[in-house]
PDB file of N, CA and C in Angstrom:
ATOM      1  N   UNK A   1      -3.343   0.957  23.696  1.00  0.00           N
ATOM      2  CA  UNK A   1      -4.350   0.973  22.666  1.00  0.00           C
ATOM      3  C   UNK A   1      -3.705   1.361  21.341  1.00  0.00           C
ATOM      4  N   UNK A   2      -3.965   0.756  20.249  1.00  0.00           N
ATOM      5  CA  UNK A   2      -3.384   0.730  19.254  1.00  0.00           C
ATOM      6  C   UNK A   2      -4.617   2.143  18.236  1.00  0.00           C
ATOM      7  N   UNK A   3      -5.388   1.925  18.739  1.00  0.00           N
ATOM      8  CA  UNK A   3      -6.390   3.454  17.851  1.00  0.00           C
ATOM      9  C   UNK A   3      -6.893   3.957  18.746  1.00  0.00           C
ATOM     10  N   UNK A   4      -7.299   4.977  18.290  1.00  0.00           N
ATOM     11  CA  UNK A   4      -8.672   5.677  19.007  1.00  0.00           C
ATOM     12  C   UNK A   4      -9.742   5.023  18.270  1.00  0.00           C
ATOM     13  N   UNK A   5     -10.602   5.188  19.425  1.00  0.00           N
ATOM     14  CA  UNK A   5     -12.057   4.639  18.727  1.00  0.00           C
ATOM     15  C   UNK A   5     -12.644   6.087  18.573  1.00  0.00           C
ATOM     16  N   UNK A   6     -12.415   6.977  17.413  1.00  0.00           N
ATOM     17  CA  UNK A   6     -13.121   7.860  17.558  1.00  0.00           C
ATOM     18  C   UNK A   6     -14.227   8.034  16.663  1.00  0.00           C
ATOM     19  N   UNK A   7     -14.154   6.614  16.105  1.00  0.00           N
ATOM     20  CA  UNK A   7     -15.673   6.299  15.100  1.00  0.00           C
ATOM     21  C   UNK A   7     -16.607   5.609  15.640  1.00  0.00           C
ATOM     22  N   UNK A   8     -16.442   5.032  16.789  1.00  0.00           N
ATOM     23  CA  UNK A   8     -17.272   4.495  17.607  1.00  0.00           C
ATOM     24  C   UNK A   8     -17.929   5.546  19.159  1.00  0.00           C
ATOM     25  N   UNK A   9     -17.067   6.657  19.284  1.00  0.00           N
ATOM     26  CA  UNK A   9     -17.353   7.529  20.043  1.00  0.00           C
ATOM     27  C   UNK A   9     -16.965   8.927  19.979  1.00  0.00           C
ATOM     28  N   UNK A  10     -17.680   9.294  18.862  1.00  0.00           N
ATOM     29  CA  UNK A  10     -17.259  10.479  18.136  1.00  0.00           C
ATOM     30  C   UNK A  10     -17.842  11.868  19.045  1.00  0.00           C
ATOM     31  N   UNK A  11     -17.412  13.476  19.111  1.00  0.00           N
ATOM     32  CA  UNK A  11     -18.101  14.237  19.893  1.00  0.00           C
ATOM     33  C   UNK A  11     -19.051  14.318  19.983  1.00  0.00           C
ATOM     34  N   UNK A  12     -20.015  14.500  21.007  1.00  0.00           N
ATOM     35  CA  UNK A  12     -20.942  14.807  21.529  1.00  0.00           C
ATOM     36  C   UNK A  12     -21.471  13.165  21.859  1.00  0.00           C
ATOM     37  N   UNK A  13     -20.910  12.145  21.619  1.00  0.00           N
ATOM     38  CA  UNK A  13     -21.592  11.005  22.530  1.00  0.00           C
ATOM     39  C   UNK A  13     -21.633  10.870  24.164  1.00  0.00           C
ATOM     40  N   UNK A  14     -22.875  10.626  24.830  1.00  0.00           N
ATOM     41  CA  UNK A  14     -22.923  10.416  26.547  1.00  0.00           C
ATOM     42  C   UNK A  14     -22.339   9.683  26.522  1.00  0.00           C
ATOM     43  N   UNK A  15     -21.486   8.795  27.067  1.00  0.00           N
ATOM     44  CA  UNK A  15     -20.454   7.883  27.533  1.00  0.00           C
ATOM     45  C   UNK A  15     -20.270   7.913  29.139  1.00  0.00           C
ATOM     46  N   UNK A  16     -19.789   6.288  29.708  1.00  0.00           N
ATOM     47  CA  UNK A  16     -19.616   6.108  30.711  1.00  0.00           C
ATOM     48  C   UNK A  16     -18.445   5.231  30.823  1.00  0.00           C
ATOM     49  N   UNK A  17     -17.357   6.207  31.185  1.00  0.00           N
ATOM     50  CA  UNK A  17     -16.048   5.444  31.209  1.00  0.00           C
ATOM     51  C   UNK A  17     -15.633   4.858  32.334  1.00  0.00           C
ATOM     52  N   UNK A  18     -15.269   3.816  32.717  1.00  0.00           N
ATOM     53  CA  UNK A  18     -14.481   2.750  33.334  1.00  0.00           C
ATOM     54  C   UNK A  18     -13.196   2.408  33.479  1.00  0.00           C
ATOM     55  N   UNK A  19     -12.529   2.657  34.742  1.00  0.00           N
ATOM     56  CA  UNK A  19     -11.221   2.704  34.983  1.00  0.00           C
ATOM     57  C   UNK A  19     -10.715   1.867  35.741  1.00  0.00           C
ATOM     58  N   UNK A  20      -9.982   0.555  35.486  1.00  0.00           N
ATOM     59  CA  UNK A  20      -9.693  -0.347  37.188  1.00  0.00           C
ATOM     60  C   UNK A  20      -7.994  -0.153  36.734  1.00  0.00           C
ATOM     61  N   UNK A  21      -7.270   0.391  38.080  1.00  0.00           N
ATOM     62  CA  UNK A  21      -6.073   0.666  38.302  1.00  0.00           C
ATOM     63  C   UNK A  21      -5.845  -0.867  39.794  1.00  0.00           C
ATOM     64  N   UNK A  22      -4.781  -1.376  39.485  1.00  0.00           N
ATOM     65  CA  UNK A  22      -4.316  -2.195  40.192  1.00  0.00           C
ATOM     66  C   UNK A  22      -3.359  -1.491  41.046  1.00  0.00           C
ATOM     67  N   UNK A  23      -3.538  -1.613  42.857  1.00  0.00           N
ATOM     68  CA  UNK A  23      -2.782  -0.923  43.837  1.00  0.00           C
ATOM     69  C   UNK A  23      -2.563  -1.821  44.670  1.00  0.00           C
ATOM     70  N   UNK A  24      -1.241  -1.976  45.019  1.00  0.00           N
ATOM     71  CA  UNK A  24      -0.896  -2.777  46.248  1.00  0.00           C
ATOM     72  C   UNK A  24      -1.750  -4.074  45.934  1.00  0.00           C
ATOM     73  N   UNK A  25      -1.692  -4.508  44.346  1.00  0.00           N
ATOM     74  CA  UNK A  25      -2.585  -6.161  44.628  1.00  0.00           C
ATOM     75  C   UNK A  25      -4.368  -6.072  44.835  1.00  0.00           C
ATOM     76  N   UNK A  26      -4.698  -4.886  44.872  1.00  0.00           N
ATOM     77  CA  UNK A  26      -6.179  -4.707  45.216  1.00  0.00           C
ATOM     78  C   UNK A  26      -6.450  -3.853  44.199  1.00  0.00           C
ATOM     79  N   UNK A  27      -7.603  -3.905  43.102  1.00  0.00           N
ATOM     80  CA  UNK A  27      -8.208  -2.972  42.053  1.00  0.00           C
ATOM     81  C   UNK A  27      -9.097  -1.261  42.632  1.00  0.00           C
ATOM     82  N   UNK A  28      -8.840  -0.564  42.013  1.00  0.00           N
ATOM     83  CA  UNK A  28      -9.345   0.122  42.310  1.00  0.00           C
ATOM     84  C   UNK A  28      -9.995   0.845  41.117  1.00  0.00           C
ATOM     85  N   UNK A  29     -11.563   0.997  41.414  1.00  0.00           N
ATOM     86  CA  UNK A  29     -12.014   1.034  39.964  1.00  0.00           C
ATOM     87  C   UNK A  29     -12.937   2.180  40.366  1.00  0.00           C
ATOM     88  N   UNK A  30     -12.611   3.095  38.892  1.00  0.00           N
ATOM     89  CA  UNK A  30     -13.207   4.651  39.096  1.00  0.00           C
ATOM     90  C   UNK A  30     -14.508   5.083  37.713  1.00  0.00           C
ATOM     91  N   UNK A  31     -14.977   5.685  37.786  1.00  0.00           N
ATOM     92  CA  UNK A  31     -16.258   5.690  36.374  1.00  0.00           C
ATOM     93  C   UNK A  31     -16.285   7.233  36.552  1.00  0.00           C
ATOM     94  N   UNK A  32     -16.469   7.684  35.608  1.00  0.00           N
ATOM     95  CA  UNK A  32     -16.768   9.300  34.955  1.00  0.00           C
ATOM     96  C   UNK A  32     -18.032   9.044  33.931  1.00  0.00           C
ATOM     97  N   UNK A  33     -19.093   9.624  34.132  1.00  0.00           N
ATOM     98  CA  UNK A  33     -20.420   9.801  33.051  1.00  0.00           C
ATOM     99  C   UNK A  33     -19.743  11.382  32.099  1.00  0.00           C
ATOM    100  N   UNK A  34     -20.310  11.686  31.028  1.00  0.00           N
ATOM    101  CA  UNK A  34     -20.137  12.978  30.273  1.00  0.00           C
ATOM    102  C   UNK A  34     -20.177  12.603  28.954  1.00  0.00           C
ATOM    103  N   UNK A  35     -20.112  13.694  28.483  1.00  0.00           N
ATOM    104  CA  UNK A  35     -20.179  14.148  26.910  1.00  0.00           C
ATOM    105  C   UNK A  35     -18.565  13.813  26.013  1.00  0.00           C
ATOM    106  N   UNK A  36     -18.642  13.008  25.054  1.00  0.00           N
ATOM    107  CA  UNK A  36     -16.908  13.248  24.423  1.00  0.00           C
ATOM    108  C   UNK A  36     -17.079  15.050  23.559  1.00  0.00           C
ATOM    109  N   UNK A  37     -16.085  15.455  24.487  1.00  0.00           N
ATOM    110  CA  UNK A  37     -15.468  16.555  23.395  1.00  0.00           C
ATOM    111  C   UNK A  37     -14.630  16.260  22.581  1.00  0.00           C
ATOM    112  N   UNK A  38     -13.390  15.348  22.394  1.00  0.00           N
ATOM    113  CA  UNK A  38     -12.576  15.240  21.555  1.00  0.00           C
ATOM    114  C   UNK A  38     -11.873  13.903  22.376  1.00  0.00           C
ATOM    115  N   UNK A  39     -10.890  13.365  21.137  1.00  0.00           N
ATOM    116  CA  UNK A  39      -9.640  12.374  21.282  1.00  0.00           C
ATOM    117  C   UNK A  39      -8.409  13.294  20.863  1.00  0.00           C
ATOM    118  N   UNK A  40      -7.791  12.965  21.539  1.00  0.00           N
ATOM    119  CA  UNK A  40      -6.328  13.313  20.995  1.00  0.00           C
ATOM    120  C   UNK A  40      -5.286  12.228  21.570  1.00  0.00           C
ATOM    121  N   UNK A  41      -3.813  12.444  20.424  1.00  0.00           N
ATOM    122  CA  UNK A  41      -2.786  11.504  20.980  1.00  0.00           C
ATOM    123  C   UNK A  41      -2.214  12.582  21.893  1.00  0.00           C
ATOM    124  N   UNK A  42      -1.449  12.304  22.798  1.00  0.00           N
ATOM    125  CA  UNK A  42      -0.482  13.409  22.964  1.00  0.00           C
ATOM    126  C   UNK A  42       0.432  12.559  23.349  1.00  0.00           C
ATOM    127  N   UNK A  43       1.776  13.680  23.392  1.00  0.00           N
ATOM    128  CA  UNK A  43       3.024  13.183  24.152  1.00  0.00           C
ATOM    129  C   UNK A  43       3.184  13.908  25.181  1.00  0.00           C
ATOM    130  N   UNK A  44       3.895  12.681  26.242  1.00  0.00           N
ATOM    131  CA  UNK A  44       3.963  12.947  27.762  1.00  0.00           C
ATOM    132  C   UNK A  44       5.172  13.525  27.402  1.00  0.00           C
ATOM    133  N   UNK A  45       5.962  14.127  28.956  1.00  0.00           N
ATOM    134  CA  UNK A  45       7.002  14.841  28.713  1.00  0.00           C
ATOM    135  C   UNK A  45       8.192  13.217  28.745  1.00  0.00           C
ATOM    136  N   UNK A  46       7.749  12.225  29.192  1.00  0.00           N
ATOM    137  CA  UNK A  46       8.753  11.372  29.452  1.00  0.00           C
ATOM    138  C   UNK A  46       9.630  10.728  27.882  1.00  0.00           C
ATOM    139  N   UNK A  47      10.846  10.619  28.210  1.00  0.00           N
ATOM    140  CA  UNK A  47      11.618  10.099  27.194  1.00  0.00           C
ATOM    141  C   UNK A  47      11.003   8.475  27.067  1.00  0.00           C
ATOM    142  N   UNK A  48      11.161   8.283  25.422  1.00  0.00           N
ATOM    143  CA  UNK A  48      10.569   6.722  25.179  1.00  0.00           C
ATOM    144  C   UNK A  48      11.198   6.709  24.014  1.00  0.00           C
ATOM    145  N   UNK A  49      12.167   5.390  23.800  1.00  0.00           N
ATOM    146  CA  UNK A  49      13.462   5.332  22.561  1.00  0.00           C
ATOM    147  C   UNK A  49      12.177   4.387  21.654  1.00  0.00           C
ATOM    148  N   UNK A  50      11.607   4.001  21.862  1.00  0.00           N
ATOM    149  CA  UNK A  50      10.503   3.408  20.732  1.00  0.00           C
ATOM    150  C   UNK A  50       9.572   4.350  20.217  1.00  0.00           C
ATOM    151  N   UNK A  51       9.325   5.024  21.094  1.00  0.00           N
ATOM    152  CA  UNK A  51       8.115   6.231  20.595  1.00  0.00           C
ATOM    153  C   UNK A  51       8.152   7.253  19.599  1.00  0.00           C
ATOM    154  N   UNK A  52       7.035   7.753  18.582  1.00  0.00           N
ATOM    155  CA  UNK A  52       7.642   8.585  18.062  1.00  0.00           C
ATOM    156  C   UNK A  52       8.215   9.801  18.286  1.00  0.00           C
ATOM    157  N   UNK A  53       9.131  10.130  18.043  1.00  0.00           N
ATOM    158  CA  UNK A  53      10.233  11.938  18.405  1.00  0.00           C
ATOM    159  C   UNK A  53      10.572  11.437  19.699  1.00  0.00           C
ATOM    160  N   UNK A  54      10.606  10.124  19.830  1.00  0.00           N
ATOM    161  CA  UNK A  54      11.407   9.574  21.378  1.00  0.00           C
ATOM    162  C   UNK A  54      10.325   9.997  22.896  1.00  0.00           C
ATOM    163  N   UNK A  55       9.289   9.837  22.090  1.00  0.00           N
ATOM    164  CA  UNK A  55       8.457  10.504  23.488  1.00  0.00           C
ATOM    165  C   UNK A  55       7.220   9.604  23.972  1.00  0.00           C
ATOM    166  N   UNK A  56       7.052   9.026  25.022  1.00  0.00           N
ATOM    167  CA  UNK A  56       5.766   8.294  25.406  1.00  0.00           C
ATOM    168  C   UNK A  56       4.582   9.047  24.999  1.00  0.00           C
ATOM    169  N   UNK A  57       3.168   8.432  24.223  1.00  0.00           N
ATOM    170  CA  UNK A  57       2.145   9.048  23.545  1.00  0.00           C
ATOM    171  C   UNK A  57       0.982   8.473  24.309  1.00  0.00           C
ATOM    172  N   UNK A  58       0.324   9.173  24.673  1.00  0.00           N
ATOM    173  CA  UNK A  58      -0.679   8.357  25.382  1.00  0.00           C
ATOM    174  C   UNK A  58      -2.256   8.959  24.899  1.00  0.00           C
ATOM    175  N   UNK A  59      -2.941   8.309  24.775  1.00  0.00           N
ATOM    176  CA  UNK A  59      -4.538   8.492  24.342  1.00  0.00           C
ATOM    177  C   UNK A  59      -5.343   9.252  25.378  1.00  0.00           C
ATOM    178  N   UNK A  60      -5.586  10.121  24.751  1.00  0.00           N
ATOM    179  CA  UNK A  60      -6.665  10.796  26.062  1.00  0.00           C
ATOM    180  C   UNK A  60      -8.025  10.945  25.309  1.00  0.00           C
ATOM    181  N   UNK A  61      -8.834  11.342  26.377  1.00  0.00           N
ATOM    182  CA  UNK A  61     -10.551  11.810  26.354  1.00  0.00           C
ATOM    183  C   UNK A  61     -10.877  12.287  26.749  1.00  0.00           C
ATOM    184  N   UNK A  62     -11.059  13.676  26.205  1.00  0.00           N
ATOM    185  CA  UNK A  62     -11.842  14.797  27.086  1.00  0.00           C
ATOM    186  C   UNK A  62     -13.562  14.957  26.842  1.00  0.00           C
ATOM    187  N   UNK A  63     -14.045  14.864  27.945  1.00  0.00           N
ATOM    188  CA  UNK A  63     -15.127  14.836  28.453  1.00  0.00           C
ATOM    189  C   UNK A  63     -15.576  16.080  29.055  1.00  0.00           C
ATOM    190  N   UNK A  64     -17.164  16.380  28.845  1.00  0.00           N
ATOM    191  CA  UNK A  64     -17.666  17.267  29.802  1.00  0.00           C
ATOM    192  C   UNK A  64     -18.682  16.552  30.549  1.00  0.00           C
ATOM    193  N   UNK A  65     -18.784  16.804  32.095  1.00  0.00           N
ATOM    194  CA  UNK A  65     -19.464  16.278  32.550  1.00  0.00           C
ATOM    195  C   UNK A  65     -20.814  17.147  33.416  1.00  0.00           C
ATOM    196  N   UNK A  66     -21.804  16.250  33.570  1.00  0.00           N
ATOM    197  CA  UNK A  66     -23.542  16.848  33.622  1.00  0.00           C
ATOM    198  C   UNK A  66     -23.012  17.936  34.309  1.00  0.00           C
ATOM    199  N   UNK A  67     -22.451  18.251  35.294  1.00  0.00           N
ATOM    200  CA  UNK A  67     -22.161  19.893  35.972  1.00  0.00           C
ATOM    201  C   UNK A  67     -21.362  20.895  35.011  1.00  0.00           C
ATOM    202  N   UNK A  68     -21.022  20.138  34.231  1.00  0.00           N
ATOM    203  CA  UNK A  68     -19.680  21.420  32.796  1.00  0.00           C
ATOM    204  C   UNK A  68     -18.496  21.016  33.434  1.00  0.00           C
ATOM    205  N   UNK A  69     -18.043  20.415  34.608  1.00  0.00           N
ATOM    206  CA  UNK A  69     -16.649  20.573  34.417  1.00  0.00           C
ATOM    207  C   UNK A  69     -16.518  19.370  33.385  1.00  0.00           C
ATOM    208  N   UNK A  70     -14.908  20.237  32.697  1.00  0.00           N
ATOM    209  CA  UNK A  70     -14.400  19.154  32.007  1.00  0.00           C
ATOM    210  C   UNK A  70     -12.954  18.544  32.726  1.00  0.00           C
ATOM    211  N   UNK A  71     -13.057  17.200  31.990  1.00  0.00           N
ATOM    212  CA  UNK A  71     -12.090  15.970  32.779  1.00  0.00           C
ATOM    213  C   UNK A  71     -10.908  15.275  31.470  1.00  0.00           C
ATOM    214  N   UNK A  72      -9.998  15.557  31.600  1.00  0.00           N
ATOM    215  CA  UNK A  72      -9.065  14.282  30.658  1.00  0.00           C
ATOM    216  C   UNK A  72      -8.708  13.590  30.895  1.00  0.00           C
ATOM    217  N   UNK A  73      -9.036  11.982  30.607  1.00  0.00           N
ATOM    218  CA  UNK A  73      -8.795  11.174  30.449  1.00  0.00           C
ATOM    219  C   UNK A  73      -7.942  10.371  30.035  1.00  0.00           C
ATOM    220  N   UNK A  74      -6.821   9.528  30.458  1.00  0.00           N
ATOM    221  CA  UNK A  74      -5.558   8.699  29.787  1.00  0.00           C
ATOM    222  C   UNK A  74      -6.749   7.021  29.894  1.00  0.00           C
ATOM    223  N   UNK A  75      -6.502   7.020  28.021  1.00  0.00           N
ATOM    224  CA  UNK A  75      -7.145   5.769  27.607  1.00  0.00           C
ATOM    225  C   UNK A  75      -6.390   4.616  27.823  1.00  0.00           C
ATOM    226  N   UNK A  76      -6.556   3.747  28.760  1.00  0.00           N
ATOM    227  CA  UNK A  76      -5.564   2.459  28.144  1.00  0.00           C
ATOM    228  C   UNK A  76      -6.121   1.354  28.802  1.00  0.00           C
ATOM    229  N   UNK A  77      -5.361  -0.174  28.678  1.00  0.00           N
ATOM    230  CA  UNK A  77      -5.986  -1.202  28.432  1.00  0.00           C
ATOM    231  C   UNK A  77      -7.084  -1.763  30.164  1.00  0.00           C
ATOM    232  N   UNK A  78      -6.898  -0.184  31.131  1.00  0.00           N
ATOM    233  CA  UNK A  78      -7.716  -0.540  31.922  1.00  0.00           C
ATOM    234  C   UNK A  78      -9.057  -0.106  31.720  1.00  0.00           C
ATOM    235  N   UNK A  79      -9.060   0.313  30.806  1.00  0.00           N
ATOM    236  CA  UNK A  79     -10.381   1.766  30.247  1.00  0.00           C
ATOM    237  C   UNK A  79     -11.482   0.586  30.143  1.00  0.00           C
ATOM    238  N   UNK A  80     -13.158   0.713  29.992  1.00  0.00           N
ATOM    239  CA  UNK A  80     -13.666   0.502  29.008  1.00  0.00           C
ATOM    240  C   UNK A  80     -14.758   1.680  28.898  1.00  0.00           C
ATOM    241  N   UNK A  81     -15.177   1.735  28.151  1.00  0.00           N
ATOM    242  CA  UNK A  81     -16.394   2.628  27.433  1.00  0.00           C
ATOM    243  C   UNK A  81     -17.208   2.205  26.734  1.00  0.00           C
ATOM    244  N   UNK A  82     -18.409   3.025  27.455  1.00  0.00           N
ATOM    245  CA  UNK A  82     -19.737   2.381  27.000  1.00  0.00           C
ATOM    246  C   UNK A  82     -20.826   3.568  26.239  1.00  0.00           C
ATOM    247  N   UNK A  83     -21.200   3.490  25.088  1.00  0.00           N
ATOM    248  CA  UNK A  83     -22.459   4.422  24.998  1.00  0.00           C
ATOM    249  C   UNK A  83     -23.604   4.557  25.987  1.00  0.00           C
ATOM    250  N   UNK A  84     -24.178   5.673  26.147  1.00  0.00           N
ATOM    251  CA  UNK A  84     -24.842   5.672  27.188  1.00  0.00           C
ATOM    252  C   UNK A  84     -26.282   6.459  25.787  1.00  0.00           C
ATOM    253  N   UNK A  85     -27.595   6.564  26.492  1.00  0.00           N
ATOM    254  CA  UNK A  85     -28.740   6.870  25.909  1.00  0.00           C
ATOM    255  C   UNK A  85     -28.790   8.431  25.770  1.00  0.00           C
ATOM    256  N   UNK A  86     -29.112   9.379  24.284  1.00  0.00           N
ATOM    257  CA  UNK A  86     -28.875  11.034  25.160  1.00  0.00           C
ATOM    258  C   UNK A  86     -30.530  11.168  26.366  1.00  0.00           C
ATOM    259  N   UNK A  87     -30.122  11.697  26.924  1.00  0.00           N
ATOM    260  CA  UNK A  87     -31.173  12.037  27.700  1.00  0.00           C
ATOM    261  C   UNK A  87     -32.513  12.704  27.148  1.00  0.00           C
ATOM    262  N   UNK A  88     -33.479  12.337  27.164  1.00  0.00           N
ATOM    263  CA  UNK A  88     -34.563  13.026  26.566  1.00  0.00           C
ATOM    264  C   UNK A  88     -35.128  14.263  27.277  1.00  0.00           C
ATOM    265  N   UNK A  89     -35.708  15.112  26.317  1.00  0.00           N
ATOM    266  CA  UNK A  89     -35.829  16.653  26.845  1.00  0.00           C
ATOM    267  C   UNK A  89     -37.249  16.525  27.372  1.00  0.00           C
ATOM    268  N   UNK A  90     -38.017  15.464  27.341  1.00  0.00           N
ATOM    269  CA  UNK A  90     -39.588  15.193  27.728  1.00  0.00           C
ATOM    270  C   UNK A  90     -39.957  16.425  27.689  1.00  0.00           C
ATOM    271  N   UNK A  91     -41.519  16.559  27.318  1.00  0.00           N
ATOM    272  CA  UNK A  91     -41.914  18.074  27.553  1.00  0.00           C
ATOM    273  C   UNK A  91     -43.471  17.493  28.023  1.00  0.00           C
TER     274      UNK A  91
END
């Protein structure tokens, strides 16, 4: 991913993220519901001679989810994300 979309899913949006990882030739596809707490870039510990300071950078998303735990997320071109509705407090 070349940006964060963090103008399209800025904190506190419900979101429902989408994950298909390819294994042994067969997809395996995972979903997390929650809240965005933040984007960040970070760098992995792995060496990368293209990267900047020589270091692989990868996109994450931290999320809280309906129980409070929170989850981080590595964004990439298997991701997608969707806005989700906030939940109404009905009274």
């Amino acid at each position: 991913m070349a940006y964060l979309p963090q103008e399209a899913f800025p904190p506190g949006t419900p979101v429902r993220v989408r994950q298909v990882t390819e294994r042994r030739g067969k997809p395996i596809e995972t979903e997390v519901v929650g809240v965005v707490q933040s984007w960040e870039r970070q760098p992995t510990g792995s060496w990368y001679a293209h990267g900047k300071d020589d270091r692989l950078w990868l996109d994450r998303l931290k999320l809280r989810k309906v129980d409070g735990e929170e989850t981080l997320i590595v964004v990439d071109d298997g991701t997608s994300i969707a806005r989700l509705e906030p939940a109404s407090s009905g009274g």
